[in-house]
Protein backbone atom coordinates (compact mmCIF):
# COMPACT_ATOMS: atom_id res chain seq x y z
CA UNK A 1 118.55 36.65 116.97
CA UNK A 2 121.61 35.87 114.86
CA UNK A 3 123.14 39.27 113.63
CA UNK A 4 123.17 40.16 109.97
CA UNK A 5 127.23 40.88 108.54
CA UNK A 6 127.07 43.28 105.96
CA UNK A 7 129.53 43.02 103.44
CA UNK A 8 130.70 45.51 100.79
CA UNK A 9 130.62 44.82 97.06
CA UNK A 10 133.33 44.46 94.83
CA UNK A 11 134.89 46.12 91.73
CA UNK A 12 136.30 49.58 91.13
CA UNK A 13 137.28 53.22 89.59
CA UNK A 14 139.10 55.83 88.74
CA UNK A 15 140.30 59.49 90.48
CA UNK A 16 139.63 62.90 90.63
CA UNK A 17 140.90 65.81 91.32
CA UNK A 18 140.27 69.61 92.73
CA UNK A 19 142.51 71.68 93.55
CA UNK A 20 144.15 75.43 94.18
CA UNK A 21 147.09 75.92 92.83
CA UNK A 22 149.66 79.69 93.28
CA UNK A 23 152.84 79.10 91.07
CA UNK A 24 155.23 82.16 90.04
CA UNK A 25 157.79 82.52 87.27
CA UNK A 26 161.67 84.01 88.84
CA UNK A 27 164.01 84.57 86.56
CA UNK A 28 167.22 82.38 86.31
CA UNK A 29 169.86 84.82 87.91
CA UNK A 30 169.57 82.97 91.40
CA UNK A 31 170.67 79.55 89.20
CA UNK A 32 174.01 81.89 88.37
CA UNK A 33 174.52 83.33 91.59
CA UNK A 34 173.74 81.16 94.19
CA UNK A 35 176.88 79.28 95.50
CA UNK A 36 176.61 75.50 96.36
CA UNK A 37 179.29 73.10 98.28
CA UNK A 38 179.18 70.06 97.12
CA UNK A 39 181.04 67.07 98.09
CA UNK A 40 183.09 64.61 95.71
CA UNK A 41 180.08 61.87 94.89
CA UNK A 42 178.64 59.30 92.66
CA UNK A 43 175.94 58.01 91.53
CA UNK A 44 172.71 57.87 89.74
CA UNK A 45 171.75 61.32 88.07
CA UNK A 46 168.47 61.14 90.14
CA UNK A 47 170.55 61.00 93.02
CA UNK A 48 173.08 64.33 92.33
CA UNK A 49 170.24 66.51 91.53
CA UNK A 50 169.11 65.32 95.02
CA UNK A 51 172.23 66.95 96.29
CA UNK A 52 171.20 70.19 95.03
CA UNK A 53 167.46 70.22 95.93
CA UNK A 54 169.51 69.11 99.59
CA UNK A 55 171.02 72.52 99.46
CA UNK A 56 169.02 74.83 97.70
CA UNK A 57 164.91 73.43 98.54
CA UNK A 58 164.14 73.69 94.60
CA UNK A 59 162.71 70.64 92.89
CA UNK A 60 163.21 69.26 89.24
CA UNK A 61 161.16 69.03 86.72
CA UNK A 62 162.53 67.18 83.62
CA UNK A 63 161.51 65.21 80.34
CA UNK A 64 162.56 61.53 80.85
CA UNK A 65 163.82 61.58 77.67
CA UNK A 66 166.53 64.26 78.08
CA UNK A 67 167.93 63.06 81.52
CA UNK A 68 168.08 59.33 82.22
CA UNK A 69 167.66 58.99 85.90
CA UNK A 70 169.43 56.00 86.03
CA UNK A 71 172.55 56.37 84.33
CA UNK A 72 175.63 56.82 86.64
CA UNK A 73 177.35 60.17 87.03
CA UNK A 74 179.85 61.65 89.47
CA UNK A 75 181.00 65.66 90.67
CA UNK A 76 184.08 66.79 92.07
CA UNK A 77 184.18 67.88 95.33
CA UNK A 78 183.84 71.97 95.03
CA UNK A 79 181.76 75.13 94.81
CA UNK A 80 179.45 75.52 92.10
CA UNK A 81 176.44 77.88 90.90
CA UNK A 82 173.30 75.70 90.15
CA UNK A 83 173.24 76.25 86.63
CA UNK A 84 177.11 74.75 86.20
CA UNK A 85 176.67 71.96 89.16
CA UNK A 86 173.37 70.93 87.09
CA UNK A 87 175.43 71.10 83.99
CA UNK A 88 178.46 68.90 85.27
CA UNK A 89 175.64 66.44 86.59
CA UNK A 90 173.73 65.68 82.95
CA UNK A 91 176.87 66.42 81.45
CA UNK A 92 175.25 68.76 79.18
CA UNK A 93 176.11 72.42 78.98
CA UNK A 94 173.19 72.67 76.21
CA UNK A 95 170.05 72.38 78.77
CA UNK A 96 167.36 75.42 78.93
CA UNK A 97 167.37 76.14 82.74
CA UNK A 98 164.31 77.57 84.04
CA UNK A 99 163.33 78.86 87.55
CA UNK A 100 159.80 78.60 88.29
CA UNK A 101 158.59 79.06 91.52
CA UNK A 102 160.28 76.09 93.53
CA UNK A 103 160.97 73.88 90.82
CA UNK A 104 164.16 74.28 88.39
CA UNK A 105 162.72 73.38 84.98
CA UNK A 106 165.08 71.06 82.21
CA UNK A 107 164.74 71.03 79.12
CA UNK A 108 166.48 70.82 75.62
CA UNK A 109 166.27 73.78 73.41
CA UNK A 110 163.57 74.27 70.97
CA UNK A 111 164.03 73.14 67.21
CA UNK A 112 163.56 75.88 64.57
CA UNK A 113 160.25 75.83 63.83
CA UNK A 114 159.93 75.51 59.60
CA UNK A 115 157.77 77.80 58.07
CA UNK A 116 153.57 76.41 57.05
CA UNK A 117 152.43 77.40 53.97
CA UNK A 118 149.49 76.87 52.42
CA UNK A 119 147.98 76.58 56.31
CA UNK A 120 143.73 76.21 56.45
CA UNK A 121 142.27 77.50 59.83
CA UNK A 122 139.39 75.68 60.56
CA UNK A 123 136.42 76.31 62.99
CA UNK A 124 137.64 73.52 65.59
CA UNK A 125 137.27 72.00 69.01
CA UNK A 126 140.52 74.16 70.84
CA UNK A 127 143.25 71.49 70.53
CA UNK A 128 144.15 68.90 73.62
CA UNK A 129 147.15 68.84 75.40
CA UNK A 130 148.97 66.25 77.37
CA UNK A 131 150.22 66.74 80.62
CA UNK A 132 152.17 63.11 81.38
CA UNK A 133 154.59 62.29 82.97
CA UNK A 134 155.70 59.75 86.04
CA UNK A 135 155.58 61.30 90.10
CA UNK A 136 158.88 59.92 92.55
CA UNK A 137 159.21 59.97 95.86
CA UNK A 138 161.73 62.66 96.57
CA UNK A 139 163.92 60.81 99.08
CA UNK A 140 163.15 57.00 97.80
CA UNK A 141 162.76 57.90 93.91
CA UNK A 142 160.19 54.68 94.25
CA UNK A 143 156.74 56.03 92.00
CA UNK A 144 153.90 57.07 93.87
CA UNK A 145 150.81 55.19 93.06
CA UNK A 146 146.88 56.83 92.92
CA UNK A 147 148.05 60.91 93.48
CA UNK A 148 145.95 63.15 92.40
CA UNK A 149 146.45 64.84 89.03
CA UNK A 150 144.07 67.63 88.45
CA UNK A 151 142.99 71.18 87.19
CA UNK A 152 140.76 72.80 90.30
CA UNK A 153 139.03 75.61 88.34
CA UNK A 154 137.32 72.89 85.68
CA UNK A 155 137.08 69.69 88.34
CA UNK A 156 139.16 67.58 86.03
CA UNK A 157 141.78 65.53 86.83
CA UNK A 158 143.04 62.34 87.14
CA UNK A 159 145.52 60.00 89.17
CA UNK A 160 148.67 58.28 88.96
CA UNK A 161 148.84 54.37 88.06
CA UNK A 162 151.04 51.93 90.31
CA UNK A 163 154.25 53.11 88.76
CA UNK A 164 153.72 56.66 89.57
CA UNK A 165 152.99 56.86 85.63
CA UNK A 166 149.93 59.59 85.07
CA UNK A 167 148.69 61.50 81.59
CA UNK A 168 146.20 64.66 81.95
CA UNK A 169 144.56 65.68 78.65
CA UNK A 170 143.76 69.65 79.07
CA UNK A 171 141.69 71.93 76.37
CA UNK A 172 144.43 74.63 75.17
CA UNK A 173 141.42 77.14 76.76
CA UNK A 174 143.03 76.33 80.28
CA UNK A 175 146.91 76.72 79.51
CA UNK A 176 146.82 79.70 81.76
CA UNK A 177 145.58 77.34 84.62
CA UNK A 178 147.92 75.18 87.41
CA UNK A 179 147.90 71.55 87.74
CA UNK A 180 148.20 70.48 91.67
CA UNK A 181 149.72 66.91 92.06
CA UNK A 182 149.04 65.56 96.13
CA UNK A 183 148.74 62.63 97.71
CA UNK A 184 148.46 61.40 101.47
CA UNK A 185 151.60 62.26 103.55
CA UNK A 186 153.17 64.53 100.79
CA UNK A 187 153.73 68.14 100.12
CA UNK A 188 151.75 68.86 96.86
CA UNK A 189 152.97 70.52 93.91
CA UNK A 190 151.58 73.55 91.47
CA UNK A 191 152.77 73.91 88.41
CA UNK A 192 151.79 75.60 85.37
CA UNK A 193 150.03 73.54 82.19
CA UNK A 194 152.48 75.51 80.08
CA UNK A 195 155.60 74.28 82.14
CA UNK A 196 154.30 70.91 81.96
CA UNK A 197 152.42 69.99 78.19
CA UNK A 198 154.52 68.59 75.27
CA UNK A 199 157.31 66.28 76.67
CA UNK A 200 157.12 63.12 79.51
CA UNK A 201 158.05 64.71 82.72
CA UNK A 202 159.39 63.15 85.64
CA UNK A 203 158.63 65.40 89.17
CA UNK A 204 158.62 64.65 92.84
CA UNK A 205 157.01 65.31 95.51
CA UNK A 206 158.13 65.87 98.91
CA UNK A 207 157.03 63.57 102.45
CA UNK A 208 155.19 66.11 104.76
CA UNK A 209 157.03 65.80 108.19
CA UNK A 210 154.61 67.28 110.83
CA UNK A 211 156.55 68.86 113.52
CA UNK A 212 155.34 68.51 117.42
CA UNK A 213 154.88 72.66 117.17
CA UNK A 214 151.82 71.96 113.99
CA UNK A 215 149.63 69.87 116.77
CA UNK A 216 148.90 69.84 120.22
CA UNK A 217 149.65 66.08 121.53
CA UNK A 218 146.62 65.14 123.24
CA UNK A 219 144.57 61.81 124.22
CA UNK A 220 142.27 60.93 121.31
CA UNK A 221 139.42 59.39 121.75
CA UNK A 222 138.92 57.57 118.16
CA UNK A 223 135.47 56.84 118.02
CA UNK A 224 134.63 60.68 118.61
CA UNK A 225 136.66 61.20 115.79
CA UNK A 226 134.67 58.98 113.73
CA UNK A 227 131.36 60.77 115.11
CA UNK A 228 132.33 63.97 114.41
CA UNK A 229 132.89 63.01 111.01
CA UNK A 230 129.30 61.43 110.74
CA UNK A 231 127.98 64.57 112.30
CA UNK A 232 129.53 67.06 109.99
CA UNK A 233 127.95 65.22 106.25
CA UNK A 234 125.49 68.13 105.75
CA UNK A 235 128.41 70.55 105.57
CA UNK A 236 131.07 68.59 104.28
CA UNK A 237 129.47 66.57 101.10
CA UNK A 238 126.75 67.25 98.72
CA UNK A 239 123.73 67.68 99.60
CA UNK A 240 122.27 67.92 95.97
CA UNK A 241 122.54 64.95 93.35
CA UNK A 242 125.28 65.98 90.57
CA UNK A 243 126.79 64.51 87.39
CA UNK A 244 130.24 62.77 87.14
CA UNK A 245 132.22 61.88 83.88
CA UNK A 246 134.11 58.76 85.43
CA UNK A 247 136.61 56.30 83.84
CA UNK A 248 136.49 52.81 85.02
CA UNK A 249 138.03 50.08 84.33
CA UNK A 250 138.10 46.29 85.50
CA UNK A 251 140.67 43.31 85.02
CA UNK A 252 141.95 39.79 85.56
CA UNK A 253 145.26 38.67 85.65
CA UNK A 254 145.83 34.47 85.82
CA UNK A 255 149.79 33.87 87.24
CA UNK A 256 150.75 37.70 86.87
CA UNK A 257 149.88 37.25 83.41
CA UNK A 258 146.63 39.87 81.22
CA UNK A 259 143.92 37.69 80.61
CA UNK A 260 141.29 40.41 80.25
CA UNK A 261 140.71 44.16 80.62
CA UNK A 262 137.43 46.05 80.14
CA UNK A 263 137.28 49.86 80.11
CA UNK A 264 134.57 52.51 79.98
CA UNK A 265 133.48 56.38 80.58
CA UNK A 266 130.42 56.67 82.57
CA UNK A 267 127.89 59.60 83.03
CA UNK A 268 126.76 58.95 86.75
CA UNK A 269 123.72 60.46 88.33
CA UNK A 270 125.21 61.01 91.79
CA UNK A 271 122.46 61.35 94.55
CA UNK A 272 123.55 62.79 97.84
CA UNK A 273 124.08 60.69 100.88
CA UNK A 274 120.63 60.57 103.33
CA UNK A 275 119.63 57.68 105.89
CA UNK A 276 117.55 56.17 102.72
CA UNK A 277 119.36 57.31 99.95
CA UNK A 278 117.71 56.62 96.17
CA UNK A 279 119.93 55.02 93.75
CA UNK A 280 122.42 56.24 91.92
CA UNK A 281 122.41 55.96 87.97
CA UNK A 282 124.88 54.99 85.52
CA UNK A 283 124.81 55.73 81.60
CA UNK A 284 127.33 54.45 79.61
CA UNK A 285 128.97 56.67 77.52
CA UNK A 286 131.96 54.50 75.58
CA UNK A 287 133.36 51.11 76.36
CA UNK A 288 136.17 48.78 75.05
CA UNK A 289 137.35 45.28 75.93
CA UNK A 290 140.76 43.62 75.50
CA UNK A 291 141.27 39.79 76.10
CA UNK A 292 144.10 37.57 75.39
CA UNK A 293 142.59 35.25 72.77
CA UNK A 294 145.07 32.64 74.47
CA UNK A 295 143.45 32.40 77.35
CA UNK A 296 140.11 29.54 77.71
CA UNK A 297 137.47 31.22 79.37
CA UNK A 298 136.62 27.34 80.67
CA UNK A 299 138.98 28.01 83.59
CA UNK A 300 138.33 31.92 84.62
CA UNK A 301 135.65 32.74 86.79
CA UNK A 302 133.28 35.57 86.74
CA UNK A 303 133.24 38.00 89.21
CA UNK A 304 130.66 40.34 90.55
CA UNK A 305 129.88 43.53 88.90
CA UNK A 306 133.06 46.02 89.60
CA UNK A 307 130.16 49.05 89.20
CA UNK A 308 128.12 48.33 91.56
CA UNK A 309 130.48 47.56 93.83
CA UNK A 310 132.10 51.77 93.28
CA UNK A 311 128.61 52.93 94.14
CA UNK A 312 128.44 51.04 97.16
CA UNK A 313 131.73 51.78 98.32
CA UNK A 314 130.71 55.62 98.51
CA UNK A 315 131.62 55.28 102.62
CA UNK A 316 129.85 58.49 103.31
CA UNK A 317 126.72 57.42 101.48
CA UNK A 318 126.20 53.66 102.67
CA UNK A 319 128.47 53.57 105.62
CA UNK A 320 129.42 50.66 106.32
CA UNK A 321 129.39 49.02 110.09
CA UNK A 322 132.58 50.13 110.82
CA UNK A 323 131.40 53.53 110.52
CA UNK A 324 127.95 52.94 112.25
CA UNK A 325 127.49 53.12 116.13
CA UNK A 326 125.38 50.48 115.70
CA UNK A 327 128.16 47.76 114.92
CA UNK A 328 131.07 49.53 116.41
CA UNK A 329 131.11 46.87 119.28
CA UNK A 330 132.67 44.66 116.81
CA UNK A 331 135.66 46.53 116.44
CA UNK A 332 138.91 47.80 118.66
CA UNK A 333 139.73 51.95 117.25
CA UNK A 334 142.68 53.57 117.67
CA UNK A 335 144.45 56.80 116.70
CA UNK A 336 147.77 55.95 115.30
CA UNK A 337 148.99 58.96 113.53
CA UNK A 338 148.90 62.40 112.53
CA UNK A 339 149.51 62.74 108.42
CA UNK A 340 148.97 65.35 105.77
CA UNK A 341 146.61 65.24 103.06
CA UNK A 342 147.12 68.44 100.61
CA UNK A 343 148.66 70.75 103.41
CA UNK A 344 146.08 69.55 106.25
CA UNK A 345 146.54 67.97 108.89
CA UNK A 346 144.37 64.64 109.04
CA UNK A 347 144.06 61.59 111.77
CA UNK A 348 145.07 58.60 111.09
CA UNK A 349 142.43 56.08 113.02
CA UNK A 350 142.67 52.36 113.00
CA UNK A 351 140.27 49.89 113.20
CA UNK A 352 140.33 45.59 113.34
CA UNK A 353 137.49 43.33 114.39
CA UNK A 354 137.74 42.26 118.37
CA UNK A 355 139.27 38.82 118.52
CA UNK A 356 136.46 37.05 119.58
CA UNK A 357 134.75 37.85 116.93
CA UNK A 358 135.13 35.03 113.97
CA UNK A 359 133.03 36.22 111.26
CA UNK A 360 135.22 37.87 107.83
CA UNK A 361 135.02 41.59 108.78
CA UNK A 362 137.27 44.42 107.90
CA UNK A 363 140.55 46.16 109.01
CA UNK A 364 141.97 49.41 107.60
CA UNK A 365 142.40 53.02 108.07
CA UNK A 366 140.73 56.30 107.90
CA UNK A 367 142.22 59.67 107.27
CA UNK A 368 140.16 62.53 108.72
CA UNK A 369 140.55 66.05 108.69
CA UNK A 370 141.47 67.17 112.22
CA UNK A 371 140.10 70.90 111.37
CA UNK A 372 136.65 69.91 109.13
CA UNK A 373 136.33 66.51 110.16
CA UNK A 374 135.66 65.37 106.48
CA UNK A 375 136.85 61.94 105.58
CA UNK A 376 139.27 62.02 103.33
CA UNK A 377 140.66 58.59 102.24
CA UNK A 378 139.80 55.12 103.63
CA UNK A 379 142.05 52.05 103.20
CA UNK A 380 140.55 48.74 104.69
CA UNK A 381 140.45 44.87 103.71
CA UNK A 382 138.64 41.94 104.43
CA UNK A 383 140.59 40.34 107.71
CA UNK A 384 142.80 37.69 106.24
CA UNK A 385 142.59 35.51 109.37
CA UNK A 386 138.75 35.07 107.94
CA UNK A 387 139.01 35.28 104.31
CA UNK A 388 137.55 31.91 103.25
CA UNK A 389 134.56 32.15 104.54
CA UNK A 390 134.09 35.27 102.70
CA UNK A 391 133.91 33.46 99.26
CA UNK A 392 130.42 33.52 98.34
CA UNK A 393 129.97 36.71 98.70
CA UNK A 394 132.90 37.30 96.51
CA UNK A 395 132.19 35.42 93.68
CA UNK A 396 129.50 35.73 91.24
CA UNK A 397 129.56 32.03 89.34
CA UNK A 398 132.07 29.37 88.41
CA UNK A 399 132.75 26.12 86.67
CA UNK A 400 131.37 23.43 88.76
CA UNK A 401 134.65 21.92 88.28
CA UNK A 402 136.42 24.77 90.08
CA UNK A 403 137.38 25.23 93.69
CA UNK A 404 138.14 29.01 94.49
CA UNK A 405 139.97 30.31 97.87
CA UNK A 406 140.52 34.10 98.31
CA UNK A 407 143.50 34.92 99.37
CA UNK A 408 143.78 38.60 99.67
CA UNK A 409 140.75 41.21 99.27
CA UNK A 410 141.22 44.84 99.82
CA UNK A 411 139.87 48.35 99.19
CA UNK A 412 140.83 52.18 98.82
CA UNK A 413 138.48 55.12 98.49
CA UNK A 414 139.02 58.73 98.51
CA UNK A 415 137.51 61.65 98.48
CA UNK A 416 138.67 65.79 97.15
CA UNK A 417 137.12 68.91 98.01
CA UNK A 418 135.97 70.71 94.91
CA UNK A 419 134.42 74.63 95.35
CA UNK A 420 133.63 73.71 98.95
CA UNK A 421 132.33 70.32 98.99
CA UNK A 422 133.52 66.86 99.14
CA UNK A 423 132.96 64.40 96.55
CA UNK A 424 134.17 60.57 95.81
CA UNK A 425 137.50 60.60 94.34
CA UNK A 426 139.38 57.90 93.16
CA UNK A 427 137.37 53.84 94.36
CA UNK A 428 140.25 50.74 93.72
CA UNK A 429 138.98 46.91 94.64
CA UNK A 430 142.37 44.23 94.75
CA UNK A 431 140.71 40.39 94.76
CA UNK A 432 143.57 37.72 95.01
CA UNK A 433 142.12 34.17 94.54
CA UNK A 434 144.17 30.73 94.26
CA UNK A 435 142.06 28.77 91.87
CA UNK A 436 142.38 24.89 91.27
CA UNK A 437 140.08 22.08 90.15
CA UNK A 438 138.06 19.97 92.30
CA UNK A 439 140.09 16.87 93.22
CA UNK A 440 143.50 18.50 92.34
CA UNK A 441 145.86 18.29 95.51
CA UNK A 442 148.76 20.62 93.94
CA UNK A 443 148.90 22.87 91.41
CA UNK A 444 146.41 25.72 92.09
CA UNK A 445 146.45 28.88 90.23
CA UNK A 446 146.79 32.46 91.34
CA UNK A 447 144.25 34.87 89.82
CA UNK A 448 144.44 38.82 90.73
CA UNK A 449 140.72 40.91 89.57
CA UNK A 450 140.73 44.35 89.90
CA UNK A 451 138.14 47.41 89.28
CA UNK A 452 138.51 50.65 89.47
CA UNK A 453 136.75 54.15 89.35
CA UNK A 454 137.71 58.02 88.94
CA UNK A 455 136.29 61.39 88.91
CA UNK A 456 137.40 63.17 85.70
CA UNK A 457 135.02 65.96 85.84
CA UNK A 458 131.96 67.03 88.06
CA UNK A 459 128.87 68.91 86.78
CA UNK A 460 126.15 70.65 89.08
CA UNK A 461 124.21 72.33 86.70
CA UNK A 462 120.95 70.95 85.16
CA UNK A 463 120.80 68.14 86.94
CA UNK A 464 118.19 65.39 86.45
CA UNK A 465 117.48 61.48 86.37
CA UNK A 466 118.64 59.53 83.32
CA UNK A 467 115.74 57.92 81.45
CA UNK A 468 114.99 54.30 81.76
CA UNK A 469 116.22 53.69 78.28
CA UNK A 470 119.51 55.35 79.16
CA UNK A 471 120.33 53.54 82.45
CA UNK A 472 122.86 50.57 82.44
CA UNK A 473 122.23 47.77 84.97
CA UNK A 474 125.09 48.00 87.26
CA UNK A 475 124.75 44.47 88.91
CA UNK A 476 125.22 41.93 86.13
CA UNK A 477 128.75 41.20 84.85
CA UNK A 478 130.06 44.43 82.86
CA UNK A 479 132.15 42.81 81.03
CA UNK A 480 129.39 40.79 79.09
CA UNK A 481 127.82 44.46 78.14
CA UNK A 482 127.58 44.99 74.04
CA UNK A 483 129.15 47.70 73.03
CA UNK A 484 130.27 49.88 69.82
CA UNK A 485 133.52 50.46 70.00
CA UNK A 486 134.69 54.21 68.50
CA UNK A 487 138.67 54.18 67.94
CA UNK A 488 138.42 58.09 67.83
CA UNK A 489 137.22 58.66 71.64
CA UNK A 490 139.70 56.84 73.30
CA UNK A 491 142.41 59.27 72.17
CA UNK A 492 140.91 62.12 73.64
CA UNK A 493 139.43 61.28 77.06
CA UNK A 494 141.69 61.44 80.53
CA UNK A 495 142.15 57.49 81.27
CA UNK A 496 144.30 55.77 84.12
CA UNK A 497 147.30 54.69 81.76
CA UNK A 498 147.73 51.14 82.15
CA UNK A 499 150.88 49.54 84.11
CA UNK A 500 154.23 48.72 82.89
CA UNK A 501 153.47 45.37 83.16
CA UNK A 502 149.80 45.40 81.62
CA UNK A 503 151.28 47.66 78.70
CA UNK A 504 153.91 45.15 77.95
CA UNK A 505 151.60 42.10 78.31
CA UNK A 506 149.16 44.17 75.78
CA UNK A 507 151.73 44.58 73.11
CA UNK A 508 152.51 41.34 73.22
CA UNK A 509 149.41 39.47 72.86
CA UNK A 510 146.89 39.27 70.11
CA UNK A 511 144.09 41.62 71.29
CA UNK A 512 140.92 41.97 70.49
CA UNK A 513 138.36 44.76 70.46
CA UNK A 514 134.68 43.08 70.01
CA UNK A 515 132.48 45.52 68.21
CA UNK A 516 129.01 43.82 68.69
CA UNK A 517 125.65 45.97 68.73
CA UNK A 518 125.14 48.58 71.70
């Protein structure tokens, strides 16, 4: 009997975050008193304060408009306090220097606040802060892409975009809490929503190195690992359905230019995992498209539905066979590493279909907890060697005129521990296709779709079904849906801010925001 392949759907999410946090306020004498030898250098400004964190262990945490990382700056070889090696750094003997728990905190000092008269207090929603800001790689200073931003007493958060860039909006009811920013393989960070709110702040985190004496080097057998994990659900993930508020959005991109971008904030009925799990459901909350007007739809295909694709990409829920024993012939495991994920020590295993098998099956890696055995974070693609024959499963329709090949098709999903449990994170889909029309030799076109999914809050309380009036179809192409589009909600919802090069192509273009009836 010829084997069934499964495949996994595709378009994605957003991220989520939960998290403890301890961070303590020192005062500033240590930034006077502690002496520092520093060596006659140059360089970028990003770089120098590297010296000092080389030295001393303490961190920055800066507004990116007071101190240009990039602009060139040189110290004489010498002694110094912090405080006066800082100052001959920026150049700037007018910075507020703050000391707060490992981090130094610059910043400029604060204007004279003018009197309000005449001021009307009103019976309000508490006022929203911003927490932005861009996250570096201590050592490389390259951005950090899809870290965890979040607030672990509320279950809000949200995650960095490719270019490190993230923005947390926070109720002024929590500026007593601590924001935790992680990410695979780094130390995380707590700071305090006070330190943070009002300004663009640029911080880094630091790579984890796991020493020899943190683990005991032993033969791993990587498909125990994998059963363990499968073994240990009922503890480790919910075992009751529960609500998520989750942003998603989906694109296209045709030569690395915006054709299209659709976002939205779902209310998800989340059921938990079980061999025959019921469906989940999705209500949909608020919505708004952008398209370049420039671009013909005649040549841009439709893909499949980006939503369904996040709720089937829920590993823990509908594993896929490269989780299952009963497929795991198919595949070659191996434990390759030993990483950190929030200050615990995870596996790294690796899996790729066995060369003799032809069919288009997956390759990636899983990050498990090596104390819990929770899955944490799963990183896999379609094998390129295979790719093409993978196409109609990709693809939802096209021109008849239109020959599509993909090119690239990957995945990452991961998961956070919130009060105890596990729960789906942050879900990211990357489709590359070369597109061309049918007799064309030369000349085909590169297209890049995207979706993407994350957690921004989690609710366990009063649980229940959506009606059937309330529940959007998850499997037809979302960005047909109609829609009312309300100007005022966007500006106060956590979003995934969009890319550098996404923003620019935005501003640029005519957009358009359809307002059609809902």
């Amino acid at each position: 009997m010829k084997r069934k392949i499964s495949y996994l759907p595709l378009f994605c999410l957003w991220g989520l975050l939960f998290v403890t946090f301890h961070v303590q306020a020192d005062n500033g004498d240590i930034l006077d008193k502690k002496i520092i030898k520093l060596p006659k250098s140059k360089g970028s400004v990003y770089e120098l304060l590297g010296k000092i964190t080389d030295h001393t262990g303490y961190l920055f945490i800066y507004d990116s408009r007071v101190i240009n990382n990039e602009q060139v700056a040189q110290i004489k070889k010498g002694e110094y306090t912090i405080r006066n090696a800082i100052y001959e750094i920026t150049d700037n003997k007018k910075l507020i220097l703050r000391l707060i728990g490992n981090h130094i905190l610059i910043q400029l000092p604060d204007p004279i606040a003018k009197p309000v008269k005449d001021k009307i207090l009103k019976d309000t929603i508490p006022p929203l802060y911003a927490i932005e800001g861009t996250l570096l790689d201590r050592y490389t200073n390259e951005p950090i892409p899809f870290a965890s931003v979040g607030i672990a007493s509320n279950g809000i958060g949200t995650i960095t975009n490719m270019n490190g860039e993230f923005r947390l909006l926070v109720s002024d009811t929590l500026h007593n809490s601590e924001v935790q920013f992680s990410h695979i393989g780094y130390i995380p960070q707590n700071l305090s929503v006070i330190t943070l709110k009002g300004r663009p702040n640029t911080l880094s985190l630091e790579p984890k190195v796991i020493s020899l004496q943190e683990v005991i080097v032993r033969l791993v057998n990587p498909q125990k690992i994998i059963r363990d994990m499968l073994a240990e659900r009922q503890q480790n993930y919910a075992n009751q359905p529960v609500y998520f508020t989750s942003f998603y959005r989906e694109g296209v991109e045709k030569k690395k230019g915006f054709v299209n971008m659709t976002e939205a904030v779902f209310k998800i009925y989340k059921t938990p995992f079980a061999y025959h799990p019921p469906p989940d459901q999705i209500k949909l909350l608020k919505m708004r498209r952008i398209s370049n007007i420039e671009e013909q739809d005649t040549f841009i295909t439709k893909m499949k539905s980006g939503i369904n694709a996040c709720l089937m990409l829920d590993l823990i829920k509908h594993l896929p066979e490269f989780l299952t024993d009963e497929f795991n012939y198919l595949y070659n495991y191996a434990h390759t590493d030993i990483t950190v994920v929030d200050d615990r020590i995870a596996n790294v295993i690796t899996f790729e279909q066995k060369p003799e098998v032809n069919d288009p099956l997956y390759r990636g890696e899983l990050y498990i907890d090596s104390e819990n055995n929770a899955l944490i974070s799963a990183r896999f693609e379609i094998h390129p060697k295979y790719i093409r024959k993978a196409t109609n499963m990709l693809v939802e329709r096209k021109s008849r005129n239109l020959v599509i090949a993909p090119q690239q098709v990957s995945y990452t999903v991961s998961y956070k521990p919130w009060n105890g449990t596990y729960y789906i994170n942050h879900i990211r889909g990357d489709l590359h296709f070369r597109i061309k029309k049918k007799n064309q030799l030369f000349g085909s076109t590169p297209v890049h779709t995207w979706f993407e999914m994350v957690t921004c809050r989690i609710d366990t309380v009063n649980v229940s079904r959506f009606t059937r009036n309330e529940i959007l179809q998850t499997r037809t192409v979302f960005s047909d849906t109609n829609f009312n589009y309300d100007e005022n909600f966007w500006g106060d919802f956590n979003v995934i801010i969009p890319e550098e090069k996404l923003n620019e192509a935005i501003s640029k273009i005519n957009s358009k925001i359809e307002e059609t009836g809902f």
